[in-house]
C-alpha atoms as a PDB file:
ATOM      1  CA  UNK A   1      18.835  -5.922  -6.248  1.00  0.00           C
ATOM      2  CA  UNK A   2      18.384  -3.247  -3.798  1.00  0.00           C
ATOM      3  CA  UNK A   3      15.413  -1.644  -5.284  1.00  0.00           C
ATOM      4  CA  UNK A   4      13.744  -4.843  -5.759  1.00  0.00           C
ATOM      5  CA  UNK A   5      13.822  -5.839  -2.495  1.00  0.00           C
ATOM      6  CA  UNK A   6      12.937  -2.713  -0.903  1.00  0.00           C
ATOM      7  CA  UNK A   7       9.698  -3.222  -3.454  1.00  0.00           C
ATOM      8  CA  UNK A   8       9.100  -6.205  -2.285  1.00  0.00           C
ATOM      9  CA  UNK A   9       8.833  -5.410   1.323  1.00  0.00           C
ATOM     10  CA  UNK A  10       6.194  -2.525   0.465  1.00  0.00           C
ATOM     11  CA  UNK A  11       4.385  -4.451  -1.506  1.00  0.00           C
ATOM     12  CA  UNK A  12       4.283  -7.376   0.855  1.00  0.00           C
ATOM     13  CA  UNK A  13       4.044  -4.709   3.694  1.00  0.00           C
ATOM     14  CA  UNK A  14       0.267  -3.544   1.951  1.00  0.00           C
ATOM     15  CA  UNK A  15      -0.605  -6.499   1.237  1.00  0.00           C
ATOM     16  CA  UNK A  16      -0.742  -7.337   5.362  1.00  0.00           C
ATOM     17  CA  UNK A  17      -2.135  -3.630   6.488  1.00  0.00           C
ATOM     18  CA  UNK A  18      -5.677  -5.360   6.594  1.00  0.00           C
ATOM     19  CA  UNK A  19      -4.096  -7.973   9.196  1.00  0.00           C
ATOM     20  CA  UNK A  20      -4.854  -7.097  13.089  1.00  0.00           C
ATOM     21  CA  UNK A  21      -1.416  -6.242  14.806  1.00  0.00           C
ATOM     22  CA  UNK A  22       0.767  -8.259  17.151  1.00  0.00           C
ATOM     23  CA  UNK A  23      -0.929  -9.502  20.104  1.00  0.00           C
ATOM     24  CA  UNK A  24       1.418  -7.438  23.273  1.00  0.00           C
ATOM     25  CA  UNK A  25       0.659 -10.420  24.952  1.00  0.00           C
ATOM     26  CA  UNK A  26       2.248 -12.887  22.943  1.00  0.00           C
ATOM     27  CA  UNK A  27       4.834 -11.399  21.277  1.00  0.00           C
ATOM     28  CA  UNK A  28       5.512 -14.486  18.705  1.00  0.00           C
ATOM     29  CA  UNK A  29       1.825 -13.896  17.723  1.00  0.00           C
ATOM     30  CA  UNK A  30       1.851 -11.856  14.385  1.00  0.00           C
ATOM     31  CA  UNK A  31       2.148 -11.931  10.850  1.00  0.00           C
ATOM     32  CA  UNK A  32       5.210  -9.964   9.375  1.00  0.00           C
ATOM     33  CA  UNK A  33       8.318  -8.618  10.649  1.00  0.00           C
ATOM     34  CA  UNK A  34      10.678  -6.182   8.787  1.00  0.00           C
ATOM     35  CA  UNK A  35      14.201  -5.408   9.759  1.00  0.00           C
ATOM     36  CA  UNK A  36      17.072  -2.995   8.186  1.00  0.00           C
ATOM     37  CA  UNK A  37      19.999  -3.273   9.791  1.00  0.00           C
ATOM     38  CA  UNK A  38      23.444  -1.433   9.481  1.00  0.00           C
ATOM     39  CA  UNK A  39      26.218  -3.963   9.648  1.00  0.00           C
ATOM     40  CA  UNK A  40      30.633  -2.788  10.690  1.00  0.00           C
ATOM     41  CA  UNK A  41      31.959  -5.409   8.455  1.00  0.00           C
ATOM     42  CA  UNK A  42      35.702  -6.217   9.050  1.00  0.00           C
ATOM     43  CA  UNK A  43      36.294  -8.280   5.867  1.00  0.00           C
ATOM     44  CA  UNK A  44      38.948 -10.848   5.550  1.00  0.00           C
ATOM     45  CA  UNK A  45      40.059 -13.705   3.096  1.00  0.00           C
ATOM     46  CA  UNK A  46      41.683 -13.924  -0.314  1.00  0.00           C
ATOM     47  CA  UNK A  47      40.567 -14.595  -3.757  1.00  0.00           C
ATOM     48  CA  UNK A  48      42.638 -16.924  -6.845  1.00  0.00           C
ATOM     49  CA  UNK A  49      41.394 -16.817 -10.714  1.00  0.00           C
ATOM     50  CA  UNK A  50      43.878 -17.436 -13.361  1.00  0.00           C
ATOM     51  CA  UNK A  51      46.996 -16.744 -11.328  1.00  0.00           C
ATOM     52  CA  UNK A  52      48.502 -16.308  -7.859  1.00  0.00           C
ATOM     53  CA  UNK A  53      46.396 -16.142  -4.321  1.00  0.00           C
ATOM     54  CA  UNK A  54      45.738 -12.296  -3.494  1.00  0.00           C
ATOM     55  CA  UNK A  55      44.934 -11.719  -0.320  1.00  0.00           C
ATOM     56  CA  UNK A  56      42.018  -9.225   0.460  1.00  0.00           C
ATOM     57  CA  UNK A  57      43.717  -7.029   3.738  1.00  0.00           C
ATOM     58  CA  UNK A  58      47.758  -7.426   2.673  1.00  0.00           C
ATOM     59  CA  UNK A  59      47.379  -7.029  -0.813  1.00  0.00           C
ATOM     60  CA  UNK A  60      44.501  -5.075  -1.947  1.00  0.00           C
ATOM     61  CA  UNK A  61      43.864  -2.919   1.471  1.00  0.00           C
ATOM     62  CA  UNK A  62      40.069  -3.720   1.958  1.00  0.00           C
ATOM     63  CA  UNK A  63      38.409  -1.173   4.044  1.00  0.00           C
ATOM     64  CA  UNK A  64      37.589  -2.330   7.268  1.00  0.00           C
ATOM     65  CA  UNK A  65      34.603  -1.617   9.550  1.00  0.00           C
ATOM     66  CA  UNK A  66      32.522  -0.371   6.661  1.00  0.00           C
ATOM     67  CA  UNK A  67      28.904   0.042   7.059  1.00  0.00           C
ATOM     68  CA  UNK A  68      26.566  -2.492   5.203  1.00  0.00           C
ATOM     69  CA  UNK A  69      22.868  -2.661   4.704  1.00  0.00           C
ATOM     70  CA  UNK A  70      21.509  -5.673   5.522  1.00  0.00           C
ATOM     71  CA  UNK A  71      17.328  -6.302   5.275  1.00  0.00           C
ATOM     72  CA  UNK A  72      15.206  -9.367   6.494  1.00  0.00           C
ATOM     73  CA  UNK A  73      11.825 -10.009   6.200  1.00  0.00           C
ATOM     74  CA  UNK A  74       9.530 -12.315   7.915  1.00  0.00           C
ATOM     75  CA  UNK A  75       6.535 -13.631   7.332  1.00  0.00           C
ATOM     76  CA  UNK A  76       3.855 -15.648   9.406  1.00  0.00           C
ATOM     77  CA  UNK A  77       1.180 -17.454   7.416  1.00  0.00           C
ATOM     78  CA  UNK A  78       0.613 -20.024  10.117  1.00  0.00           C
ATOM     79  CA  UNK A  79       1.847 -19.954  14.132  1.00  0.00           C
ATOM     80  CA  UNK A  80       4.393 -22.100  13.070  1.00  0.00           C
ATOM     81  CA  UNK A  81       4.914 -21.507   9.717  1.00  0.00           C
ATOM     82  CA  UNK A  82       7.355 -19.089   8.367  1.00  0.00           C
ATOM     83  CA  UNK A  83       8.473 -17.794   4.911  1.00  0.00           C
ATOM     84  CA  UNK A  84      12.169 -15.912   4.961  1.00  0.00           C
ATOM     85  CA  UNK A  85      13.711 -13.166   2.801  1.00  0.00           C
ATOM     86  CA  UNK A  86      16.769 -11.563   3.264  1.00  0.00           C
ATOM     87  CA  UNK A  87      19.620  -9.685   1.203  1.00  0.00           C
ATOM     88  CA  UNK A  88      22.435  -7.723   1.176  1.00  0.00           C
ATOM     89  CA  UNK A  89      24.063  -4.769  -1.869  1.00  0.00           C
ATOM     90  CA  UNK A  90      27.664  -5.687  -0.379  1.00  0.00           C
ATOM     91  CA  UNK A  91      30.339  -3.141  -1.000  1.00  0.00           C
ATOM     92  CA  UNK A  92      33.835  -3.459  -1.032  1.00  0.00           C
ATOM     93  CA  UNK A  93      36.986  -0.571  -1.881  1.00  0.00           C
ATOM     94  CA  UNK A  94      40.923  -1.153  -1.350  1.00  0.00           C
ATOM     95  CA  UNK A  95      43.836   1.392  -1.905  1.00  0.00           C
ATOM     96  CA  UNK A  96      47.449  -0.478  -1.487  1.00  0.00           C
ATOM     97  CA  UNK A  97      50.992  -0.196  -3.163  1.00  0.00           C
ATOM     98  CA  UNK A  98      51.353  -3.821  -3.546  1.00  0.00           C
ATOM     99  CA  UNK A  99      54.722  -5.195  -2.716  1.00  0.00           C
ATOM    100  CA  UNK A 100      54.989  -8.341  -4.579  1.00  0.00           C
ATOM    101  CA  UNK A 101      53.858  -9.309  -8.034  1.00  0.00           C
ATOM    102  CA  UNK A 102      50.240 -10.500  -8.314  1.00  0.00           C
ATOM    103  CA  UNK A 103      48.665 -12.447 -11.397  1.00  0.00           C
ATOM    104  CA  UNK A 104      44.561 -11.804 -11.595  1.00  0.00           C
ATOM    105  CA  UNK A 105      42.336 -13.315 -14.367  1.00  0.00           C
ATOM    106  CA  UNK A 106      45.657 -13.511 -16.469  1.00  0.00           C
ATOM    107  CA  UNK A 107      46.833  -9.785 -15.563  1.00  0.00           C
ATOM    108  CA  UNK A 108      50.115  -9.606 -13.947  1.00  0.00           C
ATOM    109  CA  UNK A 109      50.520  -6.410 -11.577  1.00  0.00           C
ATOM    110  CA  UNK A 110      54.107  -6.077 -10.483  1.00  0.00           C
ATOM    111  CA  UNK A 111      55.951  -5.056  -7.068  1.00  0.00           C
ATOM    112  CA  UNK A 112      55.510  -1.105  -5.643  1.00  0.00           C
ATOM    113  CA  UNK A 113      52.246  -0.713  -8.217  1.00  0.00           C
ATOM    114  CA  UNK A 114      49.166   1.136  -6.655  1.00  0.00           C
ATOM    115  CA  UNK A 115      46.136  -1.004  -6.984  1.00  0.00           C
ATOM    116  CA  UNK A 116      42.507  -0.004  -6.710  1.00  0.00           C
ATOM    117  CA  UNK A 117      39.622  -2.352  -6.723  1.00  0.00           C
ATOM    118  CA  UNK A 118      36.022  -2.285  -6.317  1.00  0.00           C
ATOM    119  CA  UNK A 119      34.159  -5.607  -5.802  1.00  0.00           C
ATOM    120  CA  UNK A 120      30.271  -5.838  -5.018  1.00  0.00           C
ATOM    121  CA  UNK A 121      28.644  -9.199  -3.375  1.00  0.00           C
ATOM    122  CA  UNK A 122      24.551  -8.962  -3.808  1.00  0.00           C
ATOM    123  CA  UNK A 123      23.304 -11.630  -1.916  1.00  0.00           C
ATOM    124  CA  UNK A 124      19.759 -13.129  -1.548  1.00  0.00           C
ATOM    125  CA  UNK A 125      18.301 -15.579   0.476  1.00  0.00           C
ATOM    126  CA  UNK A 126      14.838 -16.928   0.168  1.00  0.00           C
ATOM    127  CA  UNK A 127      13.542 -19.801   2.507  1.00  0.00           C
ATOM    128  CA  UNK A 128      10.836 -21.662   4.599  1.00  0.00           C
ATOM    129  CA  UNK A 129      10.944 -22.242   8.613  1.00  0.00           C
ATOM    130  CA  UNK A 130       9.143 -24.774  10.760  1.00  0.00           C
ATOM    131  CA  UNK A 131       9.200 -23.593  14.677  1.00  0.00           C
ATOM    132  CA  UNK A 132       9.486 -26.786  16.646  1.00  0.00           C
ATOM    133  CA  UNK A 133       8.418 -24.526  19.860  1.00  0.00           C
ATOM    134  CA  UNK A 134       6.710 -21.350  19.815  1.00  0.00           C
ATOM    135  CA  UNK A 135       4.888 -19.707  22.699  1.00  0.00           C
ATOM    136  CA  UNK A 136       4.843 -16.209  24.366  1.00  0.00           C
ATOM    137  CA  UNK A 137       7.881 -16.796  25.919  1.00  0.00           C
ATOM    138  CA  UNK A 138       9.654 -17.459  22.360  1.00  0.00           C
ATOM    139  CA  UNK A 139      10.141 -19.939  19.507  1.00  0.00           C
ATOM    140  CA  UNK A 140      12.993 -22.611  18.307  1.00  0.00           C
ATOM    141  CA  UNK A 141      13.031 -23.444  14.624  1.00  0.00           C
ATOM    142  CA  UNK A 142      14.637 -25.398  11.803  1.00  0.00           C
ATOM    143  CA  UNK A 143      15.192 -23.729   8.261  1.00  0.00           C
ATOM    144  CA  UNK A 144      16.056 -24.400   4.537  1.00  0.00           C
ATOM    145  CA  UNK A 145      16.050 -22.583   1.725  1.00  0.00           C
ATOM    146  CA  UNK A 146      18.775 -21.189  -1.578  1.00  0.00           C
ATOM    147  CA  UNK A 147      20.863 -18.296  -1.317  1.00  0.00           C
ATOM    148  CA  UNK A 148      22.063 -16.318  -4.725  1.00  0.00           C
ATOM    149  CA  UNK A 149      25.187 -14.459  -4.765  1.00  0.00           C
ATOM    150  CA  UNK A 150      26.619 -12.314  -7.748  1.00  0.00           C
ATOM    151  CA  UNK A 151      29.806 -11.523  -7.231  1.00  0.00           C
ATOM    152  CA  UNK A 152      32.210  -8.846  -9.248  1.00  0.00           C
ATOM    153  CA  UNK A 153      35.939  -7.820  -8.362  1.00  0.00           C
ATOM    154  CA  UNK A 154      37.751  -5.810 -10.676  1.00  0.00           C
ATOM    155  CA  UNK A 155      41.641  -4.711  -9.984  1.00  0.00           C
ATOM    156  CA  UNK A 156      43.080  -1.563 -11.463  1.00  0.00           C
ATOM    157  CA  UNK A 157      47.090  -0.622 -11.760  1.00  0.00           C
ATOM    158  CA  UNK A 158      46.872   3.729 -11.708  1.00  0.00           C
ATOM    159  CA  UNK A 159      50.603   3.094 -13.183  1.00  0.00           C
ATOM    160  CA  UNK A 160      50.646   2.149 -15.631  1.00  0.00           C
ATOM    161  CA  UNK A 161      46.639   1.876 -16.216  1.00  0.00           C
ATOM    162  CA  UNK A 162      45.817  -1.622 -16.571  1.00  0.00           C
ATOM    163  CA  UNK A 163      43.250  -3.456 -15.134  1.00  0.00           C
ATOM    164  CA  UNK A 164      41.207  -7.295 -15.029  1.00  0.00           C
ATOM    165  CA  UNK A 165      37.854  -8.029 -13.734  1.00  0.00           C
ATOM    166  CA  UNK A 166      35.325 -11.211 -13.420  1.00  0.00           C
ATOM    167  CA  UNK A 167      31.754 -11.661 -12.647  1.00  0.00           C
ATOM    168  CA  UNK A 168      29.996 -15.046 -11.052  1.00  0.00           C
ATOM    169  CA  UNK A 169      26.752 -15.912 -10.553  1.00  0.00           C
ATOM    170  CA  UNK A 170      26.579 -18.598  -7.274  1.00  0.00           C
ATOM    171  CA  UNK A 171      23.688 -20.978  -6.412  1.00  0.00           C
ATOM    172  CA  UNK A 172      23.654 -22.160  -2.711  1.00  0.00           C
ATOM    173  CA  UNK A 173      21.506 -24.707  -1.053  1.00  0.00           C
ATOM    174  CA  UNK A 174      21.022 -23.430   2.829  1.00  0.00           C
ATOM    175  CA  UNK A 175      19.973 -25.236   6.088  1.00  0.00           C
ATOM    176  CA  UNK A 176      19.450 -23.697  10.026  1.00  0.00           C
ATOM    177  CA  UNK A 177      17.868 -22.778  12.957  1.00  0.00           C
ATOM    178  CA  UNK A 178      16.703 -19.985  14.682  1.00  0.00           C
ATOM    179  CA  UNK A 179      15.589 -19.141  18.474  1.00  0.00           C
ATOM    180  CA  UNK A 180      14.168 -15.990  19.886  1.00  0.00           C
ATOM    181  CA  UNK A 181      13.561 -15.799  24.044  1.00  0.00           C
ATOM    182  CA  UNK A 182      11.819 -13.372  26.035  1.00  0.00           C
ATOM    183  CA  UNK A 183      13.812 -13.800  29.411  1.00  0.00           C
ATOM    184  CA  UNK A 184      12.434 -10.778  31.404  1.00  0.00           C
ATOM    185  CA  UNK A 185       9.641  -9.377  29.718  1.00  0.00           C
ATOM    186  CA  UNK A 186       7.574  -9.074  26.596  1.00  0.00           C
ATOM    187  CA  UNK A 187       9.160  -5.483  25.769  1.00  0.00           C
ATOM    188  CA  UNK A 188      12.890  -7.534  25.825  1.00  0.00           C
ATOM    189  CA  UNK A 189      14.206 -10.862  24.079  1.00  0.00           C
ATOM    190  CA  UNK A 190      17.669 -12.212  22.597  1.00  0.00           C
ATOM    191  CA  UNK A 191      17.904 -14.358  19.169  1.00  0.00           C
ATOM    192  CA  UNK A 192      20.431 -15.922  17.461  1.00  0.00           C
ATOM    193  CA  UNK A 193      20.340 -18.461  14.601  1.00  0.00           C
ATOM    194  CA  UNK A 194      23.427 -20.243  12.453  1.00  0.00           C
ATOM    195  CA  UNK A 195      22.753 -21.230   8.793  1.00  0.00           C
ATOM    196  CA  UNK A 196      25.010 -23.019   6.123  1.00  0.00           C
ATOM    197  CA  UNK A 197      26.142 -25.908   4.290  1.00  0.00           C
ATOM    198  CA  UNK A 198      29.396 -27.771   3.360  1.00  0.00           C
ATOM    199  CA  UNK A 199      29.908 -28.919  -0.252  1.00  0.00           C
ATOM    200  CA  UNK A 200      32.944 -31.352   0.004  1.00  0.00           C
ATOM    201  CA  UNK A 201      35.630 -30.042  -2.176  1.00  0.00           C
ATOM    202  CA  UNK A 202      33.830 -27.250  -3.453  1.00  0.00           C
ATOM    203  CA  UNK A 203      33.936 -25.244  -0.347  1.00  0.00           C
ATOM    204  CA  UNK A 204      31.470 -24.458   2.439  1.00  0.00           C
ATOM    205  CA  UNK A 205      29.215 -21.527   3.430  1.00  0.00           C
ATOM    206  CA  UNK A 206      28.426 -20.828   7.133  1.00  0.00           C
ATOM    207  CA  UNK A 207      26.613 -17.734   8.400  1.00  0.00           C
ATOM    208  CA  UNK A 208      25.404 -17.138  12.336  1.00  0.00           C
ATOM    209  CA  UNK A 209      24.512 -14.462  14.688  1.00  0.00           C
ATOM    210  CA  UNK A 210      22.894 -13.245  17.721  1.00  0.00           C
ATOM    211  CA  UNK A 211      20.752 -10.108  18.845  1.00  0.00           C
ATOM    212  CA  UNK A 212      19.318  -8.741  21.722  1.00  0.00           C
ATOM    213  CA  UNK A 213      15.931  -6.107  21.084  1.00  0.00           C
ATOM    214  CA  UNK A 214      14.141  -3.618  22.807  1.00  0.00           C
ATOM    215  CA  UNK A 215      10.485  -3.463  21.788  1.00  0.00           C
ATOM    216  CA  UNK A 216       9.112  -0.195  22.192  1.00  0.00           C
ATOM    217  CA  UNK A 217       5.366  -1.518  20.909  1.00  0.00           C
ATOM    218  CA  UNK A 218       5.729  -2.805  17.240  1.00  0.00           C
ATOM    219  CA  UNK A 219       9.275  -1.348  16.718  1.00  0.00           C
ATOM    220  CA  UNK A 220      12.345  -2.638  18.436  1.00  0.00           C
ATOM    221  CA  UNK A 221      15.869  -1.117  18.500  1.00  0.00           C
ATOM    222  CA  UNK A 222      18.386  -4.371  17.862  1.00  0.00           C
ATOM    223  CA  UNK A 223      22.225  -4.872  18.512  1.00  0.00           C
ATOM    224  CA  UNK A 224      24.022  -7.254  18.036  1.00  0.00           C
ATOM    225  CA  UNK A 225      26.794  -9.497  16.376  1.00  0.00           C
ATOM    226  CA  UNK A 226      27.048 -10.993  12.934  1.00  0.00           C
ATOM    227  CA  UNK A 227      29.185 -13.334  11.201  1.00  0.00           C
ATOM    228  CA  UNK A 228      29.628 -15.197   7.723  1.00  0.00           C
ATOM    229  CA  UNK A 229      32.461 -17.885   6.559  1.00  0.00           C
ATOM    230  CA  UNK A 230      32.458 -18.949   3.267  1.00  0.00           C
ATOM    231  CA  UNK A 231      35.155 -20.860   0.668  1.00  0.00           C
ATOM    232  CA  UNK A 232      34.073 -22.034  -2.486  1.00  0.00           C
ATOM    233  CA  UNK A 233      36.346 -23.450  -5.016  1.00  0.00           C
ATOM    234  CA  UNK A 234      37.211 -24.653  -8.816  1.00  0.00           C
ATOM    235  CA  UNK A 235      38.639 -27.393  -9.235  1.00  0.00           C
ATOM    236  CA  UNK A 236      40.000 -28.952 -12.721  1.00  0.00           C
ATOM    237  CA  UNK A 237      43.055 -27.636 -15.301  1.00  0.00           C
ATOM    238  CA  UNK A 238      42.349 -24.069 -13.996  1.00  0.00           C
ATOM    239  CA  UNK A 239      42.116 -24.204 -10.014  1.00  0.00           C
ATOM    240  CA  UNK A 240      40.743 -21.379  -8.110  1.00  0.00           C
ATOM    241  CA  UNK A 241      38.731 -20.416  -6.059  1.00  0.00           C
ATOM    242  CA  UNK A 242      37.155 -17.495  -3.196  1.00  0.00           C
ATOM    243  CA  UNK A 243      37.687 -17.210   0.636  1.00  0.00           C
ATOM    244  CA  UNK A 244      35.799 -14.487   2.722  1.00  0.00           C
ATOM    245  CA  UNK A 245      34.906 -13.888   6.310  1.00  0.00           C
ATOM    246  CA  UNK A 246      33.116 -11.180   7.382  1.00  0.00           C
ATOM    247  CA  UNK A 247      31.984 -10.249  11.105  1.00  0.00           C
ATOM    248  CA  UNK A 248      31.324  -7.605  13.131  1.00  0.00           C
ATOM    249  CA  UNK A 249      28.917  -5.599  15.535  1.00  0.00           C
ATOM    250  CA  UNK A 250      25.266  -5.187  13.430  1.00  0.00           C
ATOM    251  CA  UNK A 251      22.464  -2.451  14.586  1.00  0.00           C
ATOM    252  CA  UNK A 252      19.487  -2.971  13.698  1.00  0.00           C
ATOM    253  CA  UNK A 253      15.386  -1.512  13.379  1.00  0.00           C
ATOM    254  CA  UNK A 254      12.718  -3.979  13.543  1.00  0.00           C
ATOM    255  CA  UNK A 255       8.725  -3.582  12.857  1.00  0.00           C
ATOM    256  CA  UNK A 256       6.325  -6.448  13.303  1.00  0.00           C
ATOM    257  CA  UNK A 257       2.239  -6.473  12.747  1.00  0.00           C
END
């Protein structure tokens, strides 16, 4: 998923080298924005499929403040109009003597085994926004769109070697907003926007965060803070269900034409 986005950037990226670049004087005036960011994740929550509730930190020993790439691309077909990419390869490793006995996807691992798992979360999210304001001093705008997320954890026992796995494919419906300011000056602004949706007993997914930038012409140097909440459950015979939060402190390096 990776390569595909980074494909579709460049190809989206040529497509727009005929356009003129961003008017300095109105900073909100251009027609694509890219941004790769490195994101500390401290990852949290638990997970429950065909047996007990493991917990990610206390059971499995997820490794905390581990750098993520995160992309996002922007683009501007009208002043107000924009269209909305983003993704994210996510990443995850534990290590932990477990010291109770855990049942996964119908594998029972037992008290004082060592446990290694590997999990991945690719995540895509494609969408339209509608800026209610925009001007040079910024822009304030409402967005919906679908996120995908395929999701893979797979537990392994070193002693004895035994292991379970499962894969799921998620389809999310997504609604937000977004604000950028320019408080001081053109070369300087803070944004922040807070996406999600709530699915009654099924769960809920919320994601939000805030930046400030440095614009040094059409690149900007970006720090900030990111988090995302999500539960989503199975209900029926076989109950079950995932629970993740991840936040922490997200740098980031923006170009806009």
């Amino acid at each position: 998923m990776l390569r595909r986005f980074g494909l579709l950037c460049f190809l989206l990226t040529s497509e727009a080298a005929g356009l003129r670049a961003a008017d300095p004087a109105d900073p909100e005036n251009f027609r694509i924005e890219i941004t790769g960011s490195t994101w500390l994740i401290d990852t949290t929550g638990s997970v429950q499929s065909k047996g007990t509730q493991v917990d990610f930190v206390s059971d499995l020993g997820f490794e905390q403040q581990k750098p993520m790439f995160y992309g996002k691309l922007v683009l501007k077909p009208g002043r107000k109009h924009r269209i909305l990419i983003e993704g994210s390869p996510f990443r995850f490793d534990g290590n932990n003597t477990i010291h109770r006995s855990i049942t996964y996807q119908g594998q029972t691992f037992n008290i004082d085994e060592m446990l290694k798992t590997t999990a991945s979360l690719d995540y895509l999210f494609a969408g339209y926004q509608y800026d209610l304001l925009s001007g040079p001093a910024g822009h304030l705008g409402l967005s919906v769109g679908g996120a995908y997320l395929n999701a893979t954890a797979t537990i392994v026992s070193l002693q004895p070697a035994t292991s379970a796995a499962r894969t799921q494919d998620i389809g999310l419906p997504l609604a937000g907003a977004e604000f950028r300011i320019f408080p001081l000056h053109k070369w300087f602004d803070i944004d922040g926007g807070v996406r999600g949706m709530t699915f009654g007993d099924y769960g809920h997914y919320v994601e939000g965060g805030a930046n400030a930038s440095l614009w040094l012409g059409p690149l900007a140097l970006q720090g900030g803070y990111r988090i995302v909440n999500t539960t989503l459950q199975q209900t029926g015979g076989n109950p079950g269900g995932i629970t993740v939060r991840m936040k922490g402190p997200i740098f980031s390096l923006a170009f806009k034409w």
